[in-house]
PDB file of N, CA and C in Angstrom:
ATOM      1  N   UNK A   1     242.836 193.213  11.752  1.00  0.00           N
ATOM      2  CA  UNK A   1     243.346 194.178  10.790  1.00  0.00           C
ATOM      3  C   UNK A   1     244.491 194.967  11.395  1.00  0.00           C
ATOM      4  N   UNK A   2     245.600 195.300  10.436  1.00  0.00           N
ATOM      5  CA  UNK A   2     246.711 196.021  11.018  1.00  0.00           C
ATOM      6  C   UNK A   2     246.306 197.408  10.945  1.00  0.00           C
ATOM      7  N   UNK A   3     247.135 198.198  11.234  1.00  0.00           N
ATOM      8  CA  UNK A   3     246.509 199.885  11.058  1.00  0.00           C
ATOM      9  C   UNK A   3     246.799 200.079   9.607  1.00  0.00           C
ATOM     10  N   UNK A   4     247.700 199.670   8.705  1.00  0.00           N
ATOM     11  CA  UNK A   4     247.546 199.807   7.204  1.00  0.00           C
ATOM     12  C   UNK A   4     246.216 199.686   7.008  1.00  0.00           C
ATOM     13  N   UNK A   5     245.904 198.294   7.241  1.00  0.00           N
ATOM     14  CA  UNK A   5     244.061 198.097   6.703  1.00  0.00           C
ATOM     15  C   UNK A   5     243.353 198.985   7.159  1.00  0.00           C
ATOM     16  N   UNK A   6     243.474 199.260   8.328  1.00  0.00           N
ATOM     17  CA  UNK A   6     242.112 200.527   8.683  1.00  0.00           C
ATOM     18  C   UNK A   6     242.240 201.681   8.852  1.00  0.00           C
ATOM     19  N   UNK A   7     243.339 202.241   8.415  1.00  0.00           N
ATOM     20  CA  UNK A   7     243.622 203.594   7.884  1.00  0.00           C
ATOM     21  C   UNK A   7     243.120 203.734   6.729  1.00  0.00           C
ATOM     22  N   UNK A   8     243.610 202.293   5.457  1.00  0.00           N
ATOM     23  CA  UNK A   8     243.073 202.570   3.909  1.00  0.00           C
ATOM     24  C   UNK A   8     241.539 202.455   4.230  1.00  0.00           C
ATOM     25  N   UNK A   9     240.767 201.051   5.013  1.00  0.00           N
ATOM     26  CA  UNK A   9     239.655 201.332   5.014  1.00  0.00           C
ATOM     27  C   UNK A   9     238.713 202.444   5.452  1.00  0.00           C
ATOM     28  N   UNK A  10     239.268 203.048   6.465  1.00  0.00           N
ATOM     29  CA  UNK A  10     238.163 204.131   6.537  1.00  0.00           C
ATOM     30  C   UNK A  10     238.708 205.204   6.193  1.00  0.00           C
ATOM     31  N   UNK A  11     239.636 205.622   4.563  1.00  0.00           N
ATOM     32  CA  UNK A  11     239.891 206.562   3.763  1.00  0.00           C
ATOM     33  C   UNK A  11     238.945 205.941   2.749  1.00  0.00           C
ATOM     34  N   UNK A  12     239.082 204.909   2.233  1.00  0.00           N
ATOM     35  CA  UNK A  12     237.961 204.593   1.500  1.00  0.00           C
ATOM     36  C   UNK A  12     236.604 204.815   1.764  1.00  0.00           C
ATOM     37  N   UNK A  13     235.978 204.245   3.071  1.00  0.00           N
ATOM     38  CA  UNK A  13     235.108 204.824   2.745  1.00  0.00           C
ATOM     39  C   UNK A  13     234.573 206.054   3.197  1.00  0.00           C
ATOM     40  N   UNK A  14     235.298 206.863   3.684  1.00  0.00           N
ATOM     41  CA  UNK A  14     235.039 208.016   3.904  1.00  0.00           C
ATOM     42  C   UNK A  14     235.182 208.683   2.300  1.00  0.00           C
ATOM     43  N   UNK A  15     235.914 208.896   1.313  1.00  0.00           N
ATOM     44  CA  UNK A  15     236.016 208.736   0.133  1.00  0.00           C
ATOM     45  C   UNK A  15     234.743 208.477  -0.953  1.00  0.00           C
ATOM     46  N   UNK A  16     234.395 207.304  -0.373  1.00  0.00           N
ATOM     47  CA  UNK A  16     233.036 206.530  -1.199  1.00  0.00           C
ATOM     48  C   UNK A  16     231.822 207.671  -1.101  1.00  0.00           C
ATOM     49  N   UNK A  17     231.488 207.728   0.806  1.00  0.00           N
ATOM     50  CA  UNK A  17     230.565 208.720   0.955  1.00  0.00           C
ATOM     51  C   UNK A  17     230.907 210.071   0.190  1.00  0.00           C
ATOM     52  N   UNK A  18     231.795 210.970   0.489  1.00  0.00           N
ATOM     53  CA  UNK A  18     232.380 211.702  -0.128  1.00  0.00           C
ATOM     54  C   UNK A  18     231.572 212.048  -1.684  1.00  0.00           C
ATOM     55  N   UNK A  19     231.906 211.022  -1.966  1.00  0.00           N
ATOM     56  CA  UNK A  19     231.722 210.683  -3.684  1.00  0.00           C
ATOM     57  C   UNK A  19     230.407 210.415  -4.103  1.00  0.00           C
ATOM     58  N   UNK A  20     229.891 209.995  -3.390  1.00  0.00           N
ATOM     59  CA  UNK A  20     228.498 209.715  -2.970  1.00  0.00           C
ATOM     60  C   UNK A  20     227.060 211.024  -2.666  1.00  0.00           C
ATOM     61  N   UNK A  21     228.083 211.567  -1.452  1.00  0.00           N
ATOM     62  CA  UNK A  21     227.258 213.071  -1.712  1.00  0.00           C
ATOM     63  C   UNK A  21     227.697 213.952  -2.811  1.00  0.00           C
ATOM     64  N   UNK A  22     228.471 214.063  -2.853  1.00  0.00           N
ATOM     65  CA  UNK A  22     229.056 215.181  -3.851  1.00  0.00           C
ATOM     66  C   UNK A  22     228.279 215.022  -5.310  1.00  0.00           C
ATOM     67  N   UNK A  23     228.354 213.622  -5.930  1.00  0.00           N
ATOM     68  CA  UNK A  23     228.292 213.180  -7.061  1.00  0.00           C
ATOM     69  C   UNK A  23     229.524 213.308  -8.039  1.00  0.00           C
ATOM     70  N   UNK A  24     230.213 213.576  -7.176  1.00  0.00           N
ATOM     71  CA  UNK A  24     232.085 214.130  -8.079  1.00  0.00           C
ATOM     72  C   UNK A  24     233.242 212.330  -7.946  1.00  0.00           C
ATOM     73  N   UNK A  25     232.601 211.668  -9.572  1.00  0.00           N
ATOM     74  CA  UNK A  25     233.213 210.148  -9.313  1.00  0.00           C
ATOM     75  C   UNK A  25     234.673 210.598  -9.277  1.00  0.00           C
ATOM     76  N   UNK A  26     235.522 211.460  -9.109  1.00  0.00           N
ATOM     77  CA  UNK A  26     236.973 212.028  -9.340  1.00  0.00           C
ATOM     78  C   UNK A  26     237.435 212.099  -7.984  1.00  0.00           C
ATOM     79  N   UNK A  27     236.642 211.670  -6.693  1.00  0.00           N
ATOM     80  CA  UNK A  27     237.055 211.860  -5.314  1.00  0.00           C
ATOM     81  C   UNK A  27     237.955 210.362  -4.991  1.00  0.00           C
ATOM     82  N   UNK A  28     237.307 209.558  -5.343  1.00  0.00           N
ATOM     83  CA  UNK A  28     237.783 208.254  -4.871  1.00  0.00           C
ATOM     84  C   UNK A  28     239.793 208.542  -5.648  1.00  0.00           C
ATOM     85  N   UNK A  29     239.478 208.526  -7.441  1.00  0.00           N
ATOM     86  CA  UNK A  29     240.956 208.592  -7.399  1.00  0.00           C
ATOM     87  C   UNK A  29     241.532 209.819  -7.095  1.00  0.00           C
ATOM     88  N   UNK A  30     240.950 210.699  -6.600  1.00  0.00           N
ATOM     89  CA  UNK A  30     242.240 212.413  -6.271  1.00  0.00           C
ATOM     90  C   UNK A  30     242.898 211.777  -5.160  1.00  0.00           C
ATOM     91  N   UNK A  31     242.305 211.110  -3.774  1.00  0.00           N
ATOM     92  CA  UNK A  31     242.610 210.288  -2.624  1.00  0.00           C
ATOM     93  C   UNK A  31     243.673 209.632  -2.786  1.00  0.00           C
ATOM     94  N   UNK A  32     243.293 208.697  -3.600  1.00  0.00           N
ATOM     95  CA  UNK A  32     243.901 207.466  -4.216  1.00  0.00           C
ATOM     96  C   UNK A  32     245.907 208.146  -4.901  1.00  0.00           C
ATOM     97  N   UNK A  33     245.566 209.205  -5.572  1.00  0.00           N
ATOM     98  CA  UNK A  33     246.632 209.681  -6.110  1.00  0.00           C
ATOM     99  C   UNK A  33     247.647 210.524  -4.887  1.00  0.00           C
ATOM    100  N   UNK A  34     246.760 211.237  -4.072  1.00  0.00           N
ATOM    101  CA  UNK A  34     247.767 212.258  -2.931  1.00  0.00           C
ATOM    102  C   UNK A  34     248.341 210.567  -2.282  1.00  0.00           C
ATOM    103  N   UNK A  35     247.555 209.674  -1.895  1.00  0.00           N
ATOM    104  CA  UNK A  35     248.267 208.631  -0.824  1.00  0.00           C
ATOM    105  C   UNK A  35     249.320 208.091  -1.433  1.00  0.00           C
ATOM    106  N   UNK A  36     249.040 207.903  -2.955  1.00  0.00           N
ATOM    107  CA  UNK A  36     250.816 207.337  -3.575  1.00  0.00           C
ATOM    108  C   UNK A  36     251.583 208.536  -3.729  1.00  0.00           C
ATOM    109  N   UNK A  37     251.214 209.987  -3.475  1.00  0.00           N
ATOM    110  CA  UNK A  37     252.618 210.665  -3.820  1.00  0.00           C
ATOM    111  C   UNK A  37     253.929 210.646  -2.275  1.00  0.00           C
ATOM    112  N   UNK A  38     253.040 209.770  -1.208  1.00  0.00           N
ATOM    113  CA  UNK A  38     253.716 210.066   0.196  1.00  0.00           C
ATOM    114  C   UNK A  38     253.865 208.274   0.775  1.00  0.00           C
ATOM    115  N   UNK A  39     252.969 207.356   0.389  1.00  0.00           N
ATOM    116  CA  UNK A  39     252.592 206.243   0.691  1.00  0.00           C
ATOM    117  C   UNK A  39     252.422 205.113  -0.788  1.00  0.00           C
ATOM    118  N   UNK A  40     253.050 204.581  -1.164  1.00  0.00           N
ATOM    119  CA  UNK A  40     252.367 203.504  -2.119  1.00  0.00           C
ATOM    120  C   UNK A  40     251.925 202.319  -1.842  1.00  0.00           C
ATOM    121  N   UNK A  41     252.794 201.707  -0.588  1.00  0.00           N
ATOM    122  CA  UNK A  41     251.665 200.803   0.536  1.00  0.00           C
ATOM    123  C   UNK A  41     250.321 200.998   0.838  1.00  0.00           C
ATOM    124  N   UNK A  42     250.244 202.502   1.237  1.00  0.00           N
ATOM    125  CA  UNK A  42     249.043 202.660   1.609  1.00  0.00           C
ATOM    126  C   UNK A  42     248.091 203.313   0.198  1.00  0.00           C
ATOM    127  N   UNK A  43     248.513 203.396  -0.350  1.00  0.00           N
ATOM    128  CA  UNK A  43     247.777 203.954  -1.765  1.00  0.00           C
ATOM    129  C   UNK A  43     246.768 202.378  -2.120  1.00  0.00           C
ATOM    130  N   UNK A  44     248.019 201.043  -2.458  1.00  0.00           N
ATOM    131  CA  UNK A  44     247.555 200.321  -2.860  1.00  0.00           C
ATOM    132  C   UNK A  44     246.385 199.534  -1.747  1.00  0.00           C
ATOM    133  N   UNK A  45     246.583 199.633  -0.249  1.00  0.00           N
ATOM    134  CA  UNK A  45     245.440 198.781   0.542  1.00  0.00           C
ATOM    135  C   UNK A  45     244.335 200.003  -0.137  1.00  0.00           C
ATOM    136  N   UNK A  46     244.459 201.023   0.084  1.00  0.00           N
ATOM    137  CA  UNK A  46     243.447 201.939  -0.144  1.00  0.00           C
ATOM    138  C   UNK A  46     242.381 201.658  -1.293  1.00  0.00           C
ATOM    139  N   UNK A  47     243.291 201.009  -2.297  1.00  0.00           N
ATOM    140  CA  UNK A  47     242.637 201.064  -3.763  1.00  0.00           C
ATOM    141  C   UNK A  47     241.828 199.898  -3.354  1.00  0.00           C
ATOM    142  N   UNK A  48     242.422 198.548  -2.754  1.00  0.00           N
ATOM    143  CA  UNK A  48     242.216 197.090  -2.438  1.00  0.00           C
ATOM    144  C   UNK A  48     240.660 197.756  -1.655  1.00  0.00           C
ATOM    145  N   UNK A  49     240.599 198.782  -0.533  1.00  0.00           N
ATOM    146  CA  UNK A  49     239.988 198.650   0.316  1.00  0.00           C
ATOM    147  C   UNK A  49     238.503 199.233  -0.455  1.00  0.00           C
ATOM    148  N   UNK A  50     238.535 200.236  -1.537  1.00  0.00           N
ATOM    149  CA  UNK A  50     237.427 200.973  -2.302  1.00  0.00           C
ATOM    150  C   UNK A  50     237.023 199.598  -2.882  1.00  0.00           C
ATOM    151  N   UNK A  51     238.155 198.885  -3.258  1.00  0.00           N
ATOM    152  CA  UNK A  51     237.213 198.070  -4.206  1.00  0.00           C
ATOM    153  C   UNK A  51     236.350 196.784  -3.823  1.00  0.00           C
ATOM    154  N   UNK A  52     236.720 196.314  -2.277  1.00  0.00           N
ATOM    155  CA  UNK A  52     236.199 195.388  -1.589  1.00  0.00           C
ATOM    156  C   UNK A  52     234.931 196.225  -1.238  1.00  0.00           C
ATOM    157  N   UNK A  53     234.705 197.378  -0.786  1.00  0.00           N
ATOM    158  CA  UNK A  53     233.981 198.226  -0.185  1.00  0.00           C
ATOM    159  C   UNK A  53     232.238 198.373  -1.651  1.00  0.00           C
ATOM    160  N   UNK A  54     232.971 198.587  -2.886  1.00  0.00           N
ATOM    161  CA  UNK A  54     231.850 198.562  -3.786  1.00  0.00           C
ATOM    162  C   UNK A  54     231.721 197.425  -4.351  1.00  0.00           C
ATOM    163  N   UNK A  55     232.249 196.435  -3.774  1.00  0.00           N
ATOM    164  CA  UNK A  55     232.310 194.555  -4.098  1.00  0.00           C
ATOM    165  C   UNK A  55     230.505 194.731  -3.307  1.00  0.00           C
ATOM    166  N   UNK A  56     231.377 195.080  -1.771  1.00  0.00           N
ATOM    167  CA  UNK A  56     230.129 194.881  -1.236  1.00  0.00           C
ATOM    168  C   UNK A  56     228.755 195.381  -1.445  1.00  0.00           C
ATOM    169  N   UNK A  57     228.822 196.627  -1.346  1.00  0.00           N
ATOM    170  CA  UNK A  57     227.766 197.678  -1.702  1.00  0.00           C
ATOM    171  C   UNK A  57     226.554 197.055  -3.213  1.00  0.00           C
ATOM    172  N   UNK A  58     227.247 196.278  -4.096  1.00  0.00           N
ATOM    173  CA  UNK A  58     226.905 195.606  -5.405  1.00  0.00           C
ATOM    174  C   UNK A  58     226.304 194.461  -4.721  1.00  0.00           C
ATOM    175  N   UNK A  59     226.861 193.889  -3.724  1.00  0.00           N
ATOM    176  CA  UNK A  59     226.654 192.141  -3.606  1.00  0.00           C
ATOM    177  C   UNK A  59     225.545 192.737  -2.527  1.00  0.00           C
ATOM    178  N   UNK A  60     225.299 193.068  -1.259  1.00  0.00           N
ATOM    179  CA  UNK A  60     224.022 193.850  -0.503  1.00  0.00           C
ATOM    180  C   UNK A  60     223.078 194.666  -1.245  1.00  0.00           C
ATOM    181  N   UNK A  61     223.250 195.083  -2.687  1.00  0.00           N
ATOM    182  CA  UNK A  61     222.119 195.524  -3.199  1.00  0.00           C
ATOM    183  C   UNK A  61     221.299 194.357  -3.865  1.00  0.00           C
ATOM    184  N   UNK A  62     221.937 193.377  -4.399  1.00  0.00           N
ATOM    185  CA  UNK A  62     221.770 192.317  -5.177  1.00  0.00           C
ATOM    186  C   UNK A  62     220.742 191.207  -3.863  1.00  0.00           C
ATOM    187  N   UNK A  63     221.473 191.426  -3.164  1.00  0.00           N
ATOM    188  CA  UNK A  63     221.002 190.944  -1.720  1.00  0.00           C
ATOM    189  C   UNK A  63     219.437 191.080  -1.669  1.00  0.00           C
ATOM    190  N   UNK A  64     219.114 192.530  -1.059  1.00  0.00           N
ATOM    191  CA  UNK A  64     218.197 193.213  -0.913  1.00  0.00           C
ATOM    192  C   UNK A  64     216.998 193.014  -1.962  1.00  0.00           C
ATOM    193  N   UNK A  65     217.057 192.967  -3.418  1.00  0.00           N
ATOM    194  CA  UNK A  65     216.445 192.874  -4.356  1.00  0.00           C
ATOM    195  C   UNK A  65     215.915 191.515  -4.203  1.00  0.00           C
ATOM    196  N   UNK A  66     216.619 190.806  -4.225  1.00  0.00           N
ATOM    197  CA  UNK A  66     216.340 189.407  -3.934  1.00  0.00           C
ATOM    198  C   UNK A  66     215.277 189.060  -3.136  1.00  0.00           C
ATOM    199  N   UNK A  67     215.708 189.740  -1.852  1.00  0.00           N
ATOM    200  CA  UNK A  67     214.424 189.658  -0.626  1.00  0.00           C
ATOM    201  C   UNK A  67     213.193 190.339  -1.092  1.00  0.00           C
ATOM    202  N   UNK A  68     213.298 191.347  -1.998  1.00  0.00           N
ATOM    203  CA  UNK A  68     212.341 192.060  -2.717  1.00  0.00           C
ATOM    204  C   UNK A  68     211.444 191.305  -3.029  1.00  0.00           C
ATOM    205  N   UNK A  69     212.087 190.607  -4.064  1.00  0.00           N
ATOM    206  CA  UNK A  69     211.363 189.805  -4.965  1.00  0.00           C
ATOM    207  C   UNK A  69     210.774 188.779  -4.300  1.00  0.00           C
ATOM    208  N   UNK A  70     211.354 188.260  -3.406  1.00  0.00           N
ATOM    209  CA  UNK A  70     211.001 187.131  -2.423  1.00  0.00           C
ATOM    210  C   UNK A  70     209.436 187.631  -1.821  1.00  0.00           C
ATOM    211  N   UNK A  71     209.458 188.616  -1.276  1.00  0.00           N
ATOM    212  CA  UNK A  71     208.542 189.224  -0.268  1.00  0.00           C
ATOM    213  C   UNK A  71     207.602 189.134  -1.448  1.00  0.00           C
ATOM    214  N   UNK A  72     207.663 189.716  -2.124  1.00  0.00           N
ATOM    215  CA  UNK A  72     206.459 190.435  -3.729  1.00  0.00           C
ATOM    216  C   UNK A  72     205.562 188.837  -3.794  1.00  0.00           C
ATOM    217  N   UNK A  73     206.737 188.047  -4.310  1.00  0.00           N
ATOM    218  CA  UNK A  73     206.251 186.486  -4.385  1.00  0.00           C
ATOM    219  C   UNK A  73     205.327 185.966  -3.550  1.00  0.00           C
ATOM    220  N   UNK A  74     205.609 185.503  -2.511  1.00  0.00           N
ATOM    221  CA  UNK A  74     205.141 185.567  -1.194  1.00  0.00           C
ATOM    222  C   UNK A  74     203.640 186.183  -0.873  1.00  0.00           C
ATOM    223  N   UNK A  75     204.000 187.218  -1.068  1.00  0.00           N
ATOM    224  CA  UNK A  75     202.420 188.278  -0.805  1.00  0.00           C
ATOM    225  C   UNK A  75     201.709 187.898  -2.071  1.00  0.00           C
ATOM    226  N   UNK A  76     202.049 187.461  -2.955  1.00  0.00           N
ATOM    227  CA  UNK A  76     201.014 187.074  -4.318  1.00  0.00           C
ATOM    228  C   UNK A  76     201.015 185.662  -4.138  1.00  0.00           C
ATOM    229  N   UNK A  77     201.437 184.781  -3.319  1.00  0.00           N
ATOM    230  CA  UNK A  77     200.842 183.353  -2.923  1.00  0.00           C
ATOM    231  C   UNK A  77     200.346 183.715  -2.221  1.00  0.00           C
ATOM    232  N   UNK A  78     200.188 184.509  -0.963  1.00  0.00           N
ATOM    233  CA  UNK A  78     199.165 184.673   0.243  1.00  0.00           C
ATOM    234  C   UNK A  78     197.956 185.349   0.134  1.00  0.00           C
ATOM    235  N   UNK A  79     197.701 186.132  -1.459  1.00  0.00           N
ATOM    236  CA  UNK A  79     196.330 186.041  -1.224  1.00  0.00           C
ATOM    237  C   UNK A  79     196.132 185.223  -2.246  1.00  0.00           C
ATOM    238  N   UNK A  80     196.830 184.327  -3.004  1.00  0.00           N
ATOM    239  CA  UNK A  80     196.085 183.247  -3.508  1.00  0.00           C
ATOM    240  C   UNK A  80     194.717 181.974  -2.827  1.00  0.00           C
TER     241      UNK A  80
END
């Protein structure tokens, strides 16, 4: 990764958390908006980087559930 990428990435997700504790969904774009009034390179990895970031967060929950269900399964064949 160049320092573009990991400057936007860890504004993103510092951002995400941010947004996350707060519960204020208006953090990710206020970020998003100050970095294009000085940066539009970095505005746009930024945007690229939130959205790979809750790509993931969606695809590891989906993940997780899965194993859920797996395990649940599993334990109801084993005391069969």
């Amino acid at each position: 990764m160049d320092i573009l990428q990991n400057v936007a990435d860890e504004l993103a997700q510092e951002a995400l958390k941010a947004q996350l504790d707060s519960g204020d969904e208006m953090i990710v774009d206020r970020v998003g908006e100050a970095l294009g009034a000085s940066s539009q390179t970095l505005q746009e990895a930024y945007q690229t980087a939130v959205r790979v970031r809750r790509a993931e967060a969606r695809a590891l929950a989906m993940l997780a559930e899965f194993r859920r269900q797996r395990a649940m399964s599993n334990a109801e064949h084993a005391d069969e």
